[in-house]
Protein backbone atom coordinates (compact mmCIF):
# COMPACT_ATOMS: atom_id res chain seq x y z
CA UNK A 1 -14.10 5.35 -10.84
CA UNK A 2 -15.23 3.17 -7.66
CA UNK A 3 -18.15 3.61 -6.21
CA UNK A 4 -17.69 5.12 -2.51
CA UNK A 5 -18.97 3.36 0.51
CA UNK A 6 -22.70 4.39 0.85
CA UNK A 7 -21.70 6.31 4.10
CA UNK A 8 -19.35 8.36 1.97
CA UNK A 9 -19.65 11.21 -0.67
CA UNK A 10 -21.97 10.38 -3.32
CA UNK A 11 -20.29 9.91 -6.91
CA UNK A 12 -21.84 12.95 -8.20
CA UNK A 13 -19.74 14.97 -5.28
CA UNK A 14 -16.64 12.95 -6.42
CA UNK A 15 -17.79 13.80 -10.34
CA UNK A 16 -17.88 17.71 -9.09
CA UNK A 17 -14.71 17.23 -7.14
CA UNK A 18 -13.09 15.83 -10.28
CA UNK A 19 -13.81 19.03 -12.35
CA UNK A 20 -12.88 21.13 -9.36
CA UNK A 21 -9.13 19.81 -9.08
CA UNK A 22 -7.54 22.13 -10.79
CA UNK A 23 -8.72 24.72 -7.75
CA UNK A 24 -10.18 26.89 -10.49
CA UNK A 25 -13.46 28.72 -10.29
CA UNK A 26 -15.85 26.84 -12.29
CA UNK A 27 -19.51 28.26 -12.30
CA UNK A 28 -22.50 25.95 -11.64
CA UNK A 29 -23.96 26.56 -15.64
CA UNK A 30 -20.99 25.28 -16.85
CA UNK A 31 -20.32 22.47 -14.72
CA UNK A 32 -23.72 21.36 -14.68
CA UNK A 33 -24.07 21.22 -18.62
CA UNK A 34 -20.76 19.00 -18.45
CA UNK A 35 -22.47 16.33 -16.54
CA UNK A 36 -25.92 16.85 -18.08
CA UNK A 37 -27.82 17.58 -14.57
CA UNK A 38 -29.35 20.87 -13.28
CA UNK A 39 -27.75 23.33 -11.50
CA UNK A 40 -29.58 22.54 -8.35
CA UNK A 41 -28.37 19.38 -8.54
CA UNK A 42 -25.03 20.48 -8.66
CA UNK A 43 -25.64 22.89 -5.46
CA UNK A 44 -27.19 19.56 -3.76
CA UNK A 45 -23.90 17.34 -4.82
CA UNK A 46 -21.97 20.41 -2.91
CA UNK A 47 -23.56 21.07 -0.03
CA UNK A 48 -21.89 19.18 2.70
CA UNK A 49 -18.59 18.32 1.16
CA UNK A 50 -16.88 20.07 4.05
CA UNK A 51 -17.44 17.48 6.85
CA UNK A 52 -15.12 15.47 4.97
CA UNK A 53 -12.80 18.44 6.19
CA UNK A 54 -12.79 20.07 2.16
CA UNK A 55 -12.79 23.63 1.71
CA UNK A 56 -14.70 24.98 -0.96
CA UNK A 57 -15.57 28.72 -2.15
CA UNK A 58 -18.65 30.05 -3.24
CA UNK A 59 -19.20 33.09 -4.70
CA UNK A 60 -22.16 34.53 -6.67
CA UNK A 61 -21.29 34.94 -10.37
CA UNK A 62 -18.07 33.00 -9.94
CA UNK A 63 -18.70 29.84 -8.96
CA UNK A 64 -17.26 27.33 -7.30
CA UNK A 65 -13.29 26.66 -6.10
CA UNK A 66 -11.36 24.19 -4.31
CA UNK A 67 -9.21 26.38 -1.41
CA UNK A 68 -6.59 24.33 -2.62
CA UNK A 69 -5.82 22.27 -5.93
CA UNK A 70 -6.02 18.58 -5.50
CA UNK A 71 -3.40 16.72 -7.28
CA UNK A 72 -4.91 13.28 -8.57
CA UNK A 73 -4.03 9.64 -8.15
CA UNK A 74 -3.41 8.49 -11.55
CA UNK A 75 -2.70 4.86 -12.37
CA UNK A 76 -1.15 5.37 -15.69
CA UNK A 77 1.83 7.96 -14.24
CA UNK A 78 2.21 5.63 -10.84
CA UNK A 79 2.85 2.80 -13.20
CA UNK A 80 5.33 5.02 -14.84
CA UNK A 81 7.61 5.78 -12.02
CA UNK A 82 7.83 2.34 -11.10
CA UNK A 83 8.83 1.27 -14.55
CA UNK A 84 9.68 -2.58 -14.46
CA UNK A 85 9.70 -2.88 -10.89
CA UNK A 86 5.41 -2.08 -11.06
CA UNK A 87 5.26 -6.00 -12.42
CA UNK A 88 4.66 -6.83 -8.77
CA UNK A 89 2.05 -4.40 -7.62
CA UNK A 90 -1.67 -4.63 -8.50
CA UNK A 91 -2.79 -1.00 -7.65
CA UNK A 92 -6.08 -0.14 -7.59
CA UNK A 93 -7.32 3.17 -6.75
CA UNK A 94 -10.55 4.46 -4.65
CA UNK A 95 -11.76 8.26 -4.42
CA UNK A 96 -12.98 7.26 -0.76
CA UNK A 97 -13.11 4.68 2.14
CA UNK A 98 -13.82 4.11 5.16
CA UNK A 99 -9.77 2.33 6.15
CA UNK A 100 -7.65 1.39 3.23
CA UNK A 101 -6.04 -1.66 5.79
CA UNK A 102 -9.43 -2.90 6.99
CA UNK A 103 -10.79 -3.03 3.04
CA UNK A 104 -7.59 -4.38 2.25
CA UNK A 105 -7.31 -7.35 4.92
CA UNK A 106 -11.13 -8.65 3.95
CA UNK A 107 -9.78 -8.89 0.56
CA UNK A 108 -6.74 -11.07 1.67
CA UNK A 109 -9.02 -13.12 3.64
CA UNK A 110 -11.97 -13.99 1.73
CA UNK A 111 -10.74 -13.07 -1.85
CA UNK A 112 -7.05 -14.05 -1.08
CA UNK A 113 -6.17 -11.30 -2.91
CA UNK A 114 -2.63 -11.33 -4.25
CA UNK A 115 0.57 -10.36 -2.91
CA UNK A 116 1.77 -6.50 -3.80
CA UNK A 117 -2.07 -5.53 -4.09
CA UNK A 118 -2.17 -2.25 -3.32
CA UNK A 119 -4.83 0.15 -2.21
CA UNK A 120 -4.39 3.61 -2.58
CA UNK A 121 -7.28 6.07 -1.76
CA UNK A 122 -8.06 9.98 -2.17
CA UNK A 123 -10.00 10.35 1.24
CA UNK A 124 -10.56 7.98 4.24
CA UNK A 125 -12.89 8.72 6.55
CA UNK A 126 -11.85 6.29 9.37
CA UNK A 127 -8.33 6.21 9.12
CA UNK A 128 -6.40 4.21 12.05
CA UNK A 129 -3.19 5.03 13.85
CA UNK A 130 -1.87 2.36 16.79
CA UNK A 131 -3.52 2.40 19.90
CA UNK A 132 -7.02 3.57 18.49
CA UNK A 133 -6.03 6.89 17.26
CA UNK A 134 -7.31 8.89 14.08
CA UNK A 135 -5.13 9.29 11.14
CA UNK A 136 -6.21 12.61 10.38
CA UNK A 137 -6.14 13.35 6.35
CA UNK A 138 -7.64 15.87 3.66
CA UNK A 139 -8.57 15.57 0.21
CA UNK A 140 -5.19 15.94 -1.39
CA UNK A 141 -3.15 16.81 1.59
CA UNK A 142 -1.64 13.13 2.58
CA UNK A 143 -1.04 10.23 0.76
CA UNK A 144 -2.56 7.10 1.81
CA UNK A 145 -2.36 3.58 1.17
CA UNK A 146 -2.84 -0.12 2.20
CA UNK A 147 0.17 -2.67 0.64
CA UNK A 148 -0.90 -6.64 1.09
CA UNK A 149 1.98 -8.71 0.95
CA UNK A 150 2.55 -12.75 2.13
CA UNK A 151 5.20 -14.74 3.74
CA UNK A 152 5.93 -17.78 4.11
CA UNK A 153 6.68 -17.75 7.38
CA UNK A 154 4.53 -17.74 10.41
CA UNK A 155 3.37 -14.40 12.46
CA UNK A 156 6.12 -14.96 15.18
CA UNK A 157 9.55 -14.54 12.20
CA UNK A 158 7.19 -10.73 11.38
CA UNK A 159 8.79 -9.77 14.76
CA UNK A 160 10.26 -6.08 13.39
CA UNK A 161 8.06 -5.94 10.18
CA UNK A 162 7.32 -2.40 11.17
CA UNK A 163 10.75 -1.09 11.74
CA UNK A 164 12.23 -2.39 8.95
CA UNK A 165 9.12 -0.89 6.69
CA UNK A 166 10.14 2.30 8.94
CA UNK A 167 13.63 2.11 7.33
CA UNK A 168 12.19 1.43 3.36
CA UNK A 169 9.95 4.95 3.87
CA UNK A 170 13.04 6.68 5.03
CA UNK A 171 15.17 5.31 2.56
CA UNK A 172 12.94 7.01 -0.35
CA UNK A 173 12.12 10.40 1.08
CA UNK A 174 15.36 10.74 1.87
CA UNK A 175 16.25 9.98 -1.98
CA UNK A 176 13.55 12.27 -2.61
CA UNK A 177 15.34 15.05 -0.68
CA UNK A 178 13.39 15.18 2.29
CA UNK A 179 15.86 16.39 5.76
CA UNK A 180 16.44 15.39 8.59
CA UNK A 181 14.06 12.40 8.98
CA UNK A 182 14.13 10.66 11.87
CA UNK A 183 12.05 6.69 13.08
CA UNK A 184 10.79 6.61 16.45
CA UNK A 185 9.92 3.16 17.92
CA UNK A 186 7.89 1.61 17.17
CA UNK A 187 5.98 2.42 14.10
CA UNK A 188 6.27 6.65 13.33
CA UNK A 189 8.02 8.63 10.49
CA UNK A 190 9.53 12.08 11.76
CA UNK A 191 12.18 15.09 11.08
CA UNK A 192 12.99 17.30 13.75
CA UNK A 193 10.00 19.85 13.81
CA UNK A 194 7.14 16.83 14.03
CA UNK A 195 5.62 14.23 12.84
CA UNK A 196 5.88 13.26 9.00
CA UNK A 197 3.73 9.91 8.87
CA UNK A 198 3.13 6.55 10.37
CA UNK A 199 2.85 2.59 9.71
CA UNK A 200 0.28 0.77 10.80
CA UNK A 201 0.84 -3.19 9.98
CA UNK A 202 -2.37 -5.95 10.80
CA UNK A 203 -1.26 -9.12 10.42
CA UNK A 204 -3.64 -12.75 9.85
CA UNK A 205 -2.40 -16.03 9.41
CA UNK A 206 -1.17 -19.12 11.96
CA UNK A 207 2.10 -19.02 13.75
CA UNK A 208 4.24 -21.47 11.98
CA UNK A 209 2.60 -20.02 8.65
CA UNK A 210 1.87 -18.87 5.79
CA UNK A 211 0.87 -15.64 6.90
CA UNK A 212 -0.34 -12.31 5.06
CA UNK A 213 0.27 -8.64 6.43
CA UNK A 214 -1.52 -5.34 5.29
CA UNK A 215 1.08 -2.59 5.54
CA UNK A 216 -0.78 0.97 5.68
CA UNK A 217 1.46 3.86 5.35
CA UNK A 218 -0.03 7.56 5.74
CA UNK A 219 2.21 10.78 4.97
CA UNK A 220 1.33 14.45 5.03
CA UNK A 221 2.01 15.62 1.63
CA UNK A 222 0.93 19.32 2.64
CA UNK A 223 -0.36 20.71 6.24
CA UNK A 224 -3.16 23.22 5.66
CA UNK A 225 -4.48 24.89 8.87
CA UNK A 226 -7.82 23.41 9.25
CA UNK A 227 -6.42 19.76 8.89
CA UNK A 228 -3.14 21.06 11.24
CA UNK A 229 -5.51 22.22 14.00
CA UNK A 230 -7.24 19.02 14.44
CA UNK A 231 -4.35 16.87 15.24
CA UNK A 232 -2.83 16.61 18.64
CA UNK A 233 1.07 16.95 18.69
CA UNK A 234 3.96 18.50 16.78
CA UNK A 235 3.66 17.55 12.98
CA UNK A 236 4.92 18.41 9.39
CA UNK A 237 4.48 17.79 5.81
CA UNK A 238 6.61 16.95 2.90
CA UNK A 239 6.17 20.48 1.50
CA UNK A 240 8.12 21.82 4.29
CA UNK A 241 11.18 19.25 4.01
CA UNK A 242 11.32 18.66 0.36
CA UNK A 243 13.73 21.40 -1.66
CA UNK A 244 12.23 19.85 -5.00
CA UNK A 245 8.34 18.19 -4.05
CA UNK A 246 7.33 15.22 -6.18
CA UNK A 247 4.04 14.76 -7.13
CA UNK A 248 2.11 12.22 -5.17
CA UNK A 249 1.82 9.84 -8.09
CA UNK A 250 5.79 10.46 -7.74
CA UNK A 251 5.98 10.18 -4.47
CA UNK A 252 3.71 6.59 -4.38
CA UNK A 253 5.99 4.95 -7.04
CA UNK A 254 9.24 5.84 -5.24
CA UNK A 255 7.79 4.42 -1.51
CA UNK A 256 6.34 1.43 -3.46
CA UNK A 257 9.53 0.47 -5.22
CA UNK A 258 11.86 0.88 -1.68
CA UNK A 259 9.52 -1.08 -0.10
CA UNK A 260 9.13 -4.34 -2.40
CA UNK A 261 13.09 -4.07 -2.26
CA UNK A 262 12.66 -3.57 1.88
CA UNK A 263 10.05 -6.45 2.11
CA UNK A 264 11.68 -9.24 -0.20
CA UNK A 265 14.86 -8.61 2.56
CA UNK A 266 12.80 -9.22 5.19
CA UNK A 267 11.25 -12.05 3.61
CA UNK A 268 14.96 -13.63 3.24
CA UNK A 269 16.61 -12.52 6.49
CA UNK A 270 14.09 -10.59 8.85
CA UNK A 271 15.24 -7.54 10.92
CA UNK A 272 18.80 -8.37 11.46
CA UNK A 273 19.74 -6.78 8.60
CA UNK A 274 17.77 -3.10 9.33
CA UNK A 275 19.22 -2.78 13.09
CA UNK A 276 22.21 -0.60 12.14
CA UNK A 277 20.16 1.73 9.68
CA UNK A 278 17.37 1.86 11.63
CA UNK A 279 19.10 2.95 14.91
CA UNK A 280 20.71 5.47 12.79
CA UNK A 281 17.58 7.39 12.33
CA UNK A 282 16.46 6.63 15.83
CA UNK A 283 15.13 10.09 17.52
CA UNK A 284 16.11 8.93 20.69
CA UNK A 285 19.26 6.92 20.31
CA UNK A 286 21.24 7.25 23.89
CA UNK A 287 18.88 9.07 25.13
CA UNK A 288 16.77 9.54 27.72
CA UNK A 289 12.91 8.36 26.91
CA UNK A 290 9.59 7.16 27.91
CA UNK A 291 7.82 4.32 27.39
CA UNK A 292 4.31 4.47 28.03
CA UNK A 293 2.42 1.05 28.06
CA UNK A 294 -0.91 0.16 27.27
CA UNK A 295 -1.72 -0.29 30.96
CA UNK A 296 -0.99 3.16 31.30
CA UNK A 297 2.48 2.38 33.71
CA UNK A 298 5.73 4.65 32.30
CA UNK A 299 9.32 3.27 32.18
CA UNK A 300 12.25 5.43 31.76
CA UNK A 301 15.63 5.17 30.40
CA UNK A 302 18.33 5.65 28.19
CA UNK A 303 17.34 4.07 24.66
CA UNK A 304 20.14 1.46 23.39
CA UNK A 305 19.19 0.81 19.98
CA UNK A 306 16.77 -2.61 19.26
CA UNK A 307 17.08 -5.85 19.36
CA UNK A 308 16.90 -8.50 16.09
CA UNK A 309 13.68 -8.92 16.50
CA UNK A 310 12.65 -5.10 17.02
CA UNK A 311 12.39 -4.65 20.31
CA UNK A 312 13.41 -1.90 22.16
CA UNK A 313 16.37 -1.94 24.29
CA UNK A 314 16.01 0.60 27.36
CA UNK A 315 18.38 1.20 29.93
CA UNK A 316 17.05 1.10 33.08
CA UNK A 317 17.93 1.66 36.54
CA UNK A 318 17.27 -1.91 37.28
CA UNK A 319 19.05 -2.93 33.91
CA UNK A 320 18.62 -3.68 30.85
CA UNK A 321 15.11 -4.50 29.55
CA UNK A 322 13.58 -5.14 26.56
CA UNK A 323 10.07 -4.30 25.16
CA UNK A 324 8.03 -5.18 22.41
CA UNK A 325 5.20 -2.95 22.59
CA UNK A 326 4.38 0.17 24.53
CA UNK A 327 4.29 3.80 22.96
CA UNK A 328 8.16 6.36 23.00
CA UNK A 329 8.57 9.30 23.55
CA UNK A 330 10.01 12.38 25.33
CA UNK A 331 10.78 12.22 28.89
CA UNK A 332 8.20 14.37 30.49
């Protein structure tokens, strides 16, 4: 196991945690004489777990229990799923950190860490959406990951990256079972009742090339209400969409294996090929949307699908414009 960032849990609260999975009760005698400490120090290792938004039981006699059993990360059944296809991933994965993409991108930079490294990790505590938001995740409760991968071509022929990676996620829930997903421009993963998950891609490298992007991917696997009440609009979880749920070792092999398929594509043709698909799951195909920029200015108007290189094609009153960054949504 990896040690946590000192600003995280310490690894006896991840040791404890460990034991705890199964959401059992497991009394503090017993789980102390498993790790050889006192009880007190097992109390200690517990104490203030839930600011890292965990919920644990107490009760005299009993013991301790998870609210909720955590189902692991395990290398050995990821590498499983993906069956020949895991040749070109090097997984490695963390109980906590701080943001899976930052981690990730200092690796590609100073270590020049391969391409298909992956980073998959239990908890973040600093998880990033677009725009400066908080990814909002629980022990357990998402799945969340960082994927490095390298082109040969510069930052400018990435134009769509995100949409296209859009396409790859909704290409395996959707062989997964998951209904009625939906993309919204630029970057979000949806059904009909809320938010599912999101992309968020950080690029480094020089404009006519090489270049390397870190592709992080976050998906509610379940919604409980403590983690539901802290974020800010409409959202869902794979529980709720999923007739038959994988498990998330499952579910990681499946997204990895659409996306190596989605990014070698890319690599050989760029967006062109995802328009048609992707405007296909479009929330807001023909119709009337928002586009709020970062300025804070609105522009309305019918949405017409995207261009080859991902932009968005709105309908305006004064015609037809295109945009490559901004934020969709409903018309208010």
């Amino acid at each position: 196991m990896n040690t946590p960032e000192e600003t995280g849990m310490s690894v006896r609260s991840w040791q404890l945690l460990y034991m705890l999975a199964d959401g059992e009760f497991h009394s503090g005698e017993v789980l102390a004489a498993q790790l050889g400490i006192s009880r007190t120090s097992v109390f200690n290792a517990l104490d203030n777990i839930e600011k890292y938004g965990i919920t644990l039981q107490r009760i005299r006699g009993r013991g301790y229990r998870l609210s909720h059993p955590w189902q692991q990360l395990n290398l050995a059944e990821i590498s499983q799923g993906l069956g020949d296809s895991g040749r070109q991933f090097h997984i490695e994965i963390m109980p906590q950190t701080a943001s899976s993409n930052t981690l990730l991108l200092q690796r590609a930079i100073r270590e020049a860490a391969p391409i298909g490294s992956v980073l998959a990790v239990e908890l973040q505590t600093a998880g990033r959406g677009r725009m400066g938001r908080i990814w909002r995740s629980n022990l357990g409760s998402s799945l969340t990951f960082s994927l490095l991968w390298r082109f040969d071509c510069g930052l400018n022929a990435l134009s769509g990256l995100s949409l296209a990676v859009g396409v790859a996620i909704a290409r395996a829930l959707q062989g997964l079972g998951a209904q009625d997903l939906r993309l919204k421009w630029p970057n979000d993963i949806l059904t009909l009742q809320g938010k599912l998950g999101g992309v968020l891609i950080e690029a480094q490298g020089d404009m006519l090339g090489p270049s390397a992007v870190v592709i992080g991917i976050g998906l509610n696997y379940a919604l409980p209400d403590n983690l539901a009440a802290l974020i800010d609009q409409p959202a869902i979880a794979l529980d709720e969409v999923c007739l038959v749920m994988p498990t998330r070792n499952q579910l990681l092999a499946v997204l990895l294996q659409s996306l190596g398929l989605t990014l070698q594509q890319f690599a050989q043709g760029g967006f062109a090929a995802f328009i048609e698909e992707w405007q296909l799951y479009h929330i807001y195909q023909n119709q009337l949307m928002q586009l709020r920029m970062a300025d804070g200015t609105r522009v309305t108007g019918i949405a017409r699908g995207v261009s080859a290189r991902g932009e968005l094609c709105l309908e305006t009153e004064q015609g037809m414009r295109l945009f490559n960054t901004g934020e969709s949504g409903n018309l208010e």
